[in-house]
PDB file of N, CA and C in Angstrom:
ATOM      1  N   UNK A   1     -29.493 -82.302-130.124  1.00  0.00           N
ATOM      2  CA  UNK A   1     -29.349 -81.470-128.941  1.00  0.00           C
ATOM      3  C   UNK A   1     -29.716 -80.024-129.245  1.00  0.00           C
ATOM      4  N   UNK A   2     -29.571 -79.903-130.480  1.00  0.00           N
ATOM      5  CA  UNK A   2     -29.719 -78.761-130.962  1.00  0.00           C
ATOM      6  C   UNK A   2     -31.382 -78.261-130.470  1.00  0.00           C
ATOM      7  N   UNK A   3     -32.182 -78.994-130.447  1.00  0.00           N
ATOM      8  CA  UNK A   3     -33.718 -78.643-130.570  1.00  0.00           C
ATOM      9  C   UNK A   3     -33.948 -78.433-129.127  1.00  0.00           C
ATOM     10  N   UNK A   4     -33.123 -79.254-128.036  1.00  0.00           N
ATOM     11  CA  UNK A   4     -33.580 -78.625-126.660  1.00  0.00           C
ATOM     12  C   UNK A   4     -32.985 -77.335-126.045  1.00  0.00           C
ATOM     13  N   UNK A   5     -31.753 -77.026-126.648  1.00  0.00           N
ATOM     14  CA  UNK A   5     -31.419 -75.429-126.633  1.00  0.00           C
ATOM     15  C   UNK A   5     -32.332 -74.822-126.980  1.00  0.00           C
ATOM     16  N   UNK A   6     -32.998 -75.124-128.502  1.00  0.00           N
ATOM     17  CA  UNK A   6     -33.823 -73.947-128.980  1.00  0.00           C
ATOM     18  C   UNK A   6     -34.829 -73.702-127.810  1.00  0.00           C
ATOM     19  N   UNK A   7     -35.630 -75.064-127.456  1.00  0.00           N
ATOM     20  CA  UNK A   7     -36.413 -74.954-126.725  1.00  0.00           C
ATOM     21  C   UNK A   7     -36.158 -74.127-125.484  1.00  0.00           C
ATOM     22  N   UNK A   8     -35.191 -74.124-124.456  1.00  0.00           N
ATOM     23  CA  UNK A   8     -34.719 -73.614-123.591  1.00  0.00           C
ATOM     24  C   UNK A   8     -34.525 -72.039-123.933  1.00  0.00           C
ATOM     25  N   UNK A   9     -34.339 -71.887-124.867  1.00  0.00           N
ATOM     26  CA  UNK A   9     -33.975 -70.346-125.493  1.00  0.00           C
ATOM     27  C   UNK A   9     -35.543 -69.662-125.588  1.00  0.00           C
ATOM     28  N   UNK A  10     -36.275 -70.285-125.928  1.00  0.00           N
ATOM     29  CA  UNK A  10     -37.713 -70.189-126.107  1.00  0.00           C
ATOM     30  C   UNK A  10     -38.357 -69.895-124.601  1.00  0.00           C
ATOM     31  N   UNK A  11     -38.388 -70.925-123.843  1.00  0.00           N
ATOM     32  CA  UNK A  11     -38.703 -70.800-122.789  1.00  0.00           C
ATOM     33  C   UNK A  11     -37.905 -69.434-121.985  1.00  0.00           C
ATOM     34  N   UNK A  12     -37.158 -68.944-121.959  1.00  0.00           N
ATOM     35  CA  UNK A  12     -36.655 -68.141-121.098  1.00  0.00           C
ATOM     36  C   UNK A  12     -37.170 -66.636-122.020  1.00  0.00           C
ATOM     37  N   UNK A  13     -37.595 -66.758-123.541  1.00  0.00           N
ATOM     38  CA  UNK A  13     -37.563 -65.343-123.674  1.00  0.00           C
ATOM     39  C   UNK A  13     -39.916 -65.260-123.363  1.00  0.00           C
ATOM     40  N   UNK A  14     -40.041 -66.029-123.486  1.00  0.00           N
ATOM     41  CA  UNK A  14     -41.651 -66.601-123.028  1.00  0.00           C
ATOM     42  C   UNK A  14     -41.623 -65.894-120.917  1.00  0.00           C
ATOM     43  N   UNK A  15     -40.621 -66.296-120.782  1.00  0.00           N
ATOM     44  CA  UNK A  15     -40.695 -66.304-119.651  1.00  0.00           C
ATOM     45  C   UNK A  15     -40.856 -64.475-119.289  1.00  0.00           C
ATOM     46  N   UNK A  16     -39.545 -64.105-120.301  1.00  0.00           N
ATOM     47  CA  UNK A  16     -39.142 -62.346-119.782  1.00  0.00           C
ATOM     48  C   UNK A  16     -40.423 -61.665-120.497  1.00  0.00           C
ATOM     49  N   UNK A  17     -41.507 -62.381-121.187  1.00  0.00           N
ATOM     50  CA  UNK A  17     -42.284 -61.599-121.893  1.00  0.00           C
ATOM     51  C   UNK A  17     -43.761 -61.905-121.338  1.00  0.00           C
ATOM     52  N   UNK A  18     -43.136 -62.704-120.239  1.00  0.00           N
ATOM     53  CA  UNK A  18     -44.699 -62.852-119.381  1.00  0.00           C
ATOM     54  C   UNK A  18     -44.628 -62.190-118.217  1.00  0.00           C
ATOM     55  N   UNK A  19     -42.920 -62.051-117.727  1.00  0.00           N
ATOM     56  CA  UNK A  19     -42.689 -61.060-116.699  1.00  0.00           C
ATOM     57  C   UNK A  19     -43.180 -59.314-116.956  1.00  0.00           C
ATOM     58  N   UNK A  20     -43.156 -59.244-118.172  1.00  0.00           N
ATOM     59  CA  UNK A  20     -43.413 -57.525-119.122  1.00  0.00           C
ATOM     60  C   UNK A  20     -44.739 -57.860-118.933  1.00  0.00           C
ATOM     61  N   UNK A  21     -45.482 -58.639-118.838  1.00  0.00           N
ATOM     62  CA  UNK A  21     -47.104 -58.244-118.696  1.00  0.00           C
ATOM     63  C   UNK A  21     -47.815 -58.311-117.300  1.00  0.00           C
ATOM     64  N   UNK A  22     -47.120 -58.791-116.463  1.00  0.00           N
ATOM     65  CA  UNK A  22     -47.381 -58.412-114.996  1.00  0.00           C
ATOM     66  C   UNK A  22     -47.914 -57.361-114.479  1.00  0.00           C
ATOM     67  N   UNK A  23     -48.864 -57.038-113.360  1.00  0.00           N
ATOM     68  CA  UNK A  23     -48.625 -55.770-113.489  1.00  0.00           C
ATOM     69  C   UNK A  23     -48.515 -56.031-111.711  1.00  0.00           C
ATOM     70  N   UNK A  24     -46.739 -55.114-111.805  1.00  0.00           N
ATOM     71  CA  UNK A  24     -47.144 -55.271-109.838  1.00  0.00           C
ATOM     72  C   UNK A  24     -47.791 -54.136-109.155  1.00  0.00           C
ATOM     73  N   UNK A  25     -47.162 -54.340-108.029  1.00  0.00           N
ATOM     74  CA  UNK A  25     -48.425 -53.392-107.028  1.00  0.00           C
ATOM     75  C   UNK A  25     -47.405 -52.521-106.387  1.00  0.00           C
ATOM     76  N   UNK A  26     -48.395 -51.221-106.557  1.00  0.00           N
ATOM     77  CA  UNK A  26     -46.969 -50.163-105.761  1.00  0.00           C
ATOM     78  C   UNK A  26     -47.117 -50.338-104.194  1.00  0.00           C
ATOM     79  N   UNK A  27     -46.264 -49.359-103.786  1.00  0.00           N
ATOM     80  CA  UNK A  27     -46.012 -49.320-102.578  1.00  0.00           C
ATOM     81  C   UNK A  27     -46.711 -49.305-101.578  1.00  0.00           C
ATOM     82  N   UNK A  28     -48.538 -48.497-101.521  1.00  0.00           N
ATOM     83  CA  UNK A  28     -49.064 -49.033-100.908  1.00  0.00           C
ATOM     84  C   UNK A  28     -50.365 -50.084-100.660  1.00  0.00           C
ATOM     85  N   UNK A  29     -50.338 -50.543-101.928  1.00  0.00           N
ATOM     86  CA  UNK A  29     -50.569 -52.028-101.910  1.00  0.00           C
ATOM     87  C   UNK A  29     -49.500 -52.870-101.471  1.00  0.00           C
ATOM     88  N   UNK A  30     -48.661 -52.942-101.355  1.00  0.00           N
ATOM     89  CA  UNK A  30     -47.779 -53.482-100.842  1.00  0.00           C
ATOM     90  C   UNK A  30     -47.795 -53.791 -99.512  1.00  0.00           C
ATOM     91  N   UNK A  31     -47.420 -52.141 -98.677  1.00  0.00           N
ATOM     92  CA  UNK A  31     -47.921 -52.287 -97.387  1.00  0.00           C
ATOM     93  C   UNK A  31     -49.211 -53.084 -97.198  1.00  0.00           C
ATOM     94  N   UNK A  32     -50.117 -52.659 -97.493  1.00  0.00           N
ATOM     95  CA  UNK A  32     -51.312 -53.118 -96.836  1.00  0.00           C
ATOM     96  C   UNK A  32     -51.300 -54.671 -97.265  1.00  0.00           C
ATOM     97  N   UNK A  33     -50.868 -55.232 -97.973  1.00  0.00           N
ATOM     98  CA  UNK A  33     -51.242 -56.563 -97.931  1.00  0.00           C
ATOM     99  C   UNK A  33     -49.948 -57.640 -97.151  1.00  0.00           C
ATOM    100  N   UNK A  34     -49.100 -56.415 -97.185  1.00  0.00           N
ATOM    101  CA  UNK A  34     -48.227 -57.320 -96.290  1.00  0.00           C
ATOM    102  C   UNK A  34     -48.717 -57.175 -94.446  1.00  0.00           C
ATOM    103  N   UNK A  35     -49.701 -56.222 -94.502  1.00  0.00           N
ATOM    104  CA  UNK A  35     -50.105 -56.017 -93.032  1.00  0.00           C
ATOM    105  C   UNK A  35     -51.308 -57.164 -93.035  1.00  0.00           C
ATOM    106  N   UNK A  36     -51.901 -57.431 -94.006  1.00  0.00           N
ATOM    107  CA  UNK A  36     -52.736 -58.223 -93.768  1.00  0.00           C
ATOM    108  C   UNK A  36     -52.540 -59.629 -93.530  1.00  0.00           C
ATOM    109  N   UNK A  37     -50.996 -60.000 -93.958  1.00  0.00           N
ATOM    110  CA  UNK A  37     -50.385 -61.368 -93.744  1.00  0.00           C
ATOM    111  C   UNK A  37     -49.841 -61.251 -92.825  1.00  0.00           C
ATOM    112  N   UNK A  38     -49.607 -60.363 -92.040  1.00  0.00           N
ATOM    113  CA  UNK A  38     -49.073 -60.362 -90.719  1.00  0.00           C
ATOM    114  C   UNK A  38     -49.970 -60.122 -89.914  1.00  0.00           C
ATOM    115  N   UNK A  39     -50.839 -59.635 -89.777  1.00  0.00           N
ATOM    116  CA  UNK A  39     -52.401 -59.989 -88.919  1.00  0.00           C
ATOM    117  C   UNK A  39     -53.108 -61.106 -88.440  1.00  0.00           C
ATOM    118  N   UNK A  40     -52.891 -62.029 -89.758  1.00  0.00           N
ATOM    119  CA  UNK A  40     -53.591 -63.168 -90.363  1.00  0.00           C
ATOM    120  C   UNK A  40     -52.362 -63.887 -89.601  1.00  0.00           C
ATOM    121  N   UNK A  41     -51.212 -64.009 -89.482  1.00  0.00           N
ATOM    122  CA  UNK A  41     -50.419 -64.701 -89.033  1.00  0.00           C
ATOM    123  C   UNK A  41     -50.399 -64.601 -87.779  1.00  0.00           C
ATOM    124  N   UNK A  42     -50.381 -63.518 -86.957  1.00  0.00           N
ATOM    125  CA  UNK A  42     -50.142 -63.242 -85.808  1.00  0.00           C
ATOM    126  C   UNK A  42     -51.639 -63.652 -85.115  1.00  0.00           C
ATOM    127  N   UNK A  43     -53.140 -63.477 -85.662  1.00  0.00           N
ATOM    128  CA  UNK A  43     -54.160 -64.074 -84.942  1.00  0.00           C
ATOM    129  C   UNK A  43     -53.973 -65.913 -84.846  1.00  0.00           C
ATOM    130  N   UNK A  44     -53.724 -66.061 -86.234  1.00  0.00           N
ATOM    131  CA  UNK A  44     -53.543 -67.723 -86.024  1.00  0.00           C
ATOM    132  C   UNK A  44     -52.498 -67.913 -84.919  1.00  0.00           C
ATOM    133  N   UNK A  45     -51.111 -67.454 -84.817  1.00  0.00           N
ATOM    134  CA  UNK A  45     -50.420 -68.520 -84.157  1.00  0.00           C
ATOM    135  C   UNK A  45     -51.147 -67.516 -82.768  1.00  0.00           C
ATOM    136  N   UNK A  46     -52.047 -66.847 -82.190  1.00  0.00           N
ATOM    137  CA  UNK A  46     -52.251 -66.613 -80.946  1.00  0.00           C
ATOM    138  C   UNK A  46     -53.365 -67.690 -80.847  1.00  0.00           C
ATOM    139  N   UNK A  47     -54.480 -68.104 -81.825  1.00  0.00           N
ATOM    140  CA  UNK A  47     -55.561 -69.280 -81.864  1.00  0.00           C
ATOM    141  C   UNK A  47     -54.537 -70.386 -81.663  1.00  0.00           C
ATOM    142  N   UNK A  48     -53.724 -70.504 -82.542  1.00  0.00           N
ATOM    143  CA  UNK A  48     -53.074 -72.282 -82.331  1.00  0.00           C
ATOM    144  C   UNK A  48     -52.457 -72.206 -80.575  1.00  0.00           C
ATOM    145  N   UNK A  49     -51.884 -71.006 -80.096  1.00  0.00           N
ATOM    146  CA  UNK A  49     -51.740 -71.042 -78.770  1.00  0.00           C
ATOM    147  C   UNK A  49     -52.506 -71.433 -77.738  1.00  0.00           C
ATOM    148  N   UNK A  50     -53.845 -70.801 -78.049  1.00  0.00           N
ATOM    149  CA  UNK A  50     -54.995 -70.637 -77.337  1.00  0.00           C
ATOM    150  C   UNK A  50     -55.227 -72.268 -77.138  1.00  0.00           C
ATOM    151  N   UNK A  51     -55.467 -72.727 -78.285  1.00  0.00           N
ATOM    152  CA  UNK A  51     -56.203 -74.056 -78.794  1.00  0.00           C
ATOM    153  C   UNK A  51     -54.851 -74.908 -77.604  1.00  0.00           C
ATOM    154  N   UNK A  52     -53.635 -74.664 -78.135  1.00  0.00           N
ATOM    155  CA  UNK A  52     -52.478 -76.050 -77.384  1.00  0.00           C
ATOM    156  C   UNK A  52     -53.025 -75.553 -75.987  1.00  0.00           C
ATOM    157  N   UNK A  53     -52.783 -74.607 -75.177  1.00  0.00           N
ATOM    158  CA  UNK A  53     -52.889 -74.114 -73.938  1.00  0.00           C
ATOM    159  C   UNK A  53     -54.396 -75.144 -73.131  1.00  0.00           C
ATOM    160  N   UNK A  54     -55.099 -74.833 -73.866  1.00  0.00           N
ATOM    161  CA  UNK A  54     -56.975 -75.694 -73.429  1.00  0.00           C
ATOM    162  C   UNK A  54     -56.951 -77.346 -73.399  1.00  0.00           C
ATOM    163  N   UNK A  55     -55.876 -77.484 -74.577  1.00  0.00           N
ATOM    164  CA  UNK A  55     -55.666 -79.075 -74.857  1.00  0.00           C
ATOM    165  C   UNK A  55     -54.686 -79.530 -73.701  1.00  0.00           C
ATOM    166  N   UNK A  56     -53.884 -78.702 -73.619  1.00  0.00           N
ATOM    167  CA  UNK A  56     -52.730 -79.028 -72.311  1.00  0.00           C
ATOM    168  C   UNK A  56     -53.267 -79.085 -70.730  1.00  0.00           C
ATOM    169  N   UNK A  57     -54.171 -77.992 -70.701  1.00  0.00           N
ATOM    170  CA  UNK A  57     -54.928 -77.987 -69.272  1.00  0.00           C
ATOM    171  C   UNK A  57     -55.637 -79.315 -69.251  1.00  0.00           C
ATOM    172  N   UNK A  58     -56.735 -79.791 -70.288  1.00  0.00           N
ATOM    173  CA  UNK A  58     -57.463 -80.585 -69.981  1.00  0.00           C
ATOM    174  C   UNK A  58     -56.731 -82.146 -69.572  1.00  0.00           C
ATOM    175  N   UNK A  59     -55.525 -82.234 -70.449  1.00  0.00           N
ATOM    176  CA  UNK A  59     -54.724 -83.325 -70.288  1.00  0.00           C
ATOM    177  C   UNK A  59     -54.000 -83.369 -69.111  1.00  0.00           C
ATOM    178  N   UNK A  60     -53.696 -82.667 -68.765  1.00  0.00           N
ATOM    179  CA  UNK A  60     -52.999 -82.421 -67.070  1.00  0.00           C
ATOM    180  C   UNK A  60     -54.061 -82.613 -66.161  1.00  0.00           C
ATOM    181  N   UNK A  61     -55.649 -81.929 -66.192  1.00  0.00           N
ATOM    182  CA  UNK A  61     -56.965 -82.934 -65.798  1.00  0.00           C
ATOM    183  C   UNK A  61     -56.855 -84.575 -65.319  1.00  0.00           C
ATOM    184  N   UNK A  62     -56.988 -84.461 -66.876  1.00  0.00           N
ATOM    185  CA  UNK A  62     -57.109 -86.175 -67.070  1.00  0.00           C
ATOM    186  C   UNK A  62     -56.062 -86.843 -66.388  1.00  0.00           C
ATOM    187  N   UNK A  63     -55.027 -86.717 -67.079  1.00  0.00           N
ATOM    188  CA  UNK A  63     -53.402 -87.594 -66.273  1.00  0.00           C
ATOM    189  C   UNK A  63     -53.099 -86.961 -65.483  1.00  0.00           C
ATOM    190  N   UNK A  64     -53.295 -86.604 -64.276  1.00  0.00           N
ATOM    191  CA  UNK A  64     -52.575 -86.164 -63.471  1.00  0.00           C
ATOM    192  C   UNK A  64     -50.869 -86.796 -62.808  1.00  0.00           C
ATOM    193  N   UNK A  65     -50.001 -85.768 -62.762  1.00  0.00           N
ATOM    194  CA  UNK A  65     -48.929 -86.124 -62.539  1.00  0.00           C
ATOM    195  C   UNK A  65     -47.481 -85.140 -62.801  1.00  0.00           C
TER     196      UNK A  65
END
């Protein structure tokens, strides 16, 4: 049992020494790419709207009722 501690001990200081070579992004990289996932989000779900809305008309077409 002894050897999967080590291992585990291993893994976690691997881990804090891959976190030290990261390099993050300041603040306004930050902003801006979080504006860009919210752009990107907000055009899609207005397309997936668009798209159900055209699919719904045409089916109310077809089946009427």
């Amino acid at each position: 049992m002894r050897g999967a501690g080590e291992r585990v001990a291993r893994f976690f200081r691997q881990t804090v020494a891959e976190l030290r070579r990261v390099v993050w992004p300041n603040r306004q990289q930050t902003v801006t790419y979080t504006a860009v996932v919210l752009g990107t989000v907000a055009f899609l779900a207005a397309l997936i709207w668009v798209v159900d809305f055209v699919i719904r008309q045409v089916i109310q077409l077809v089946l009427p009722g």
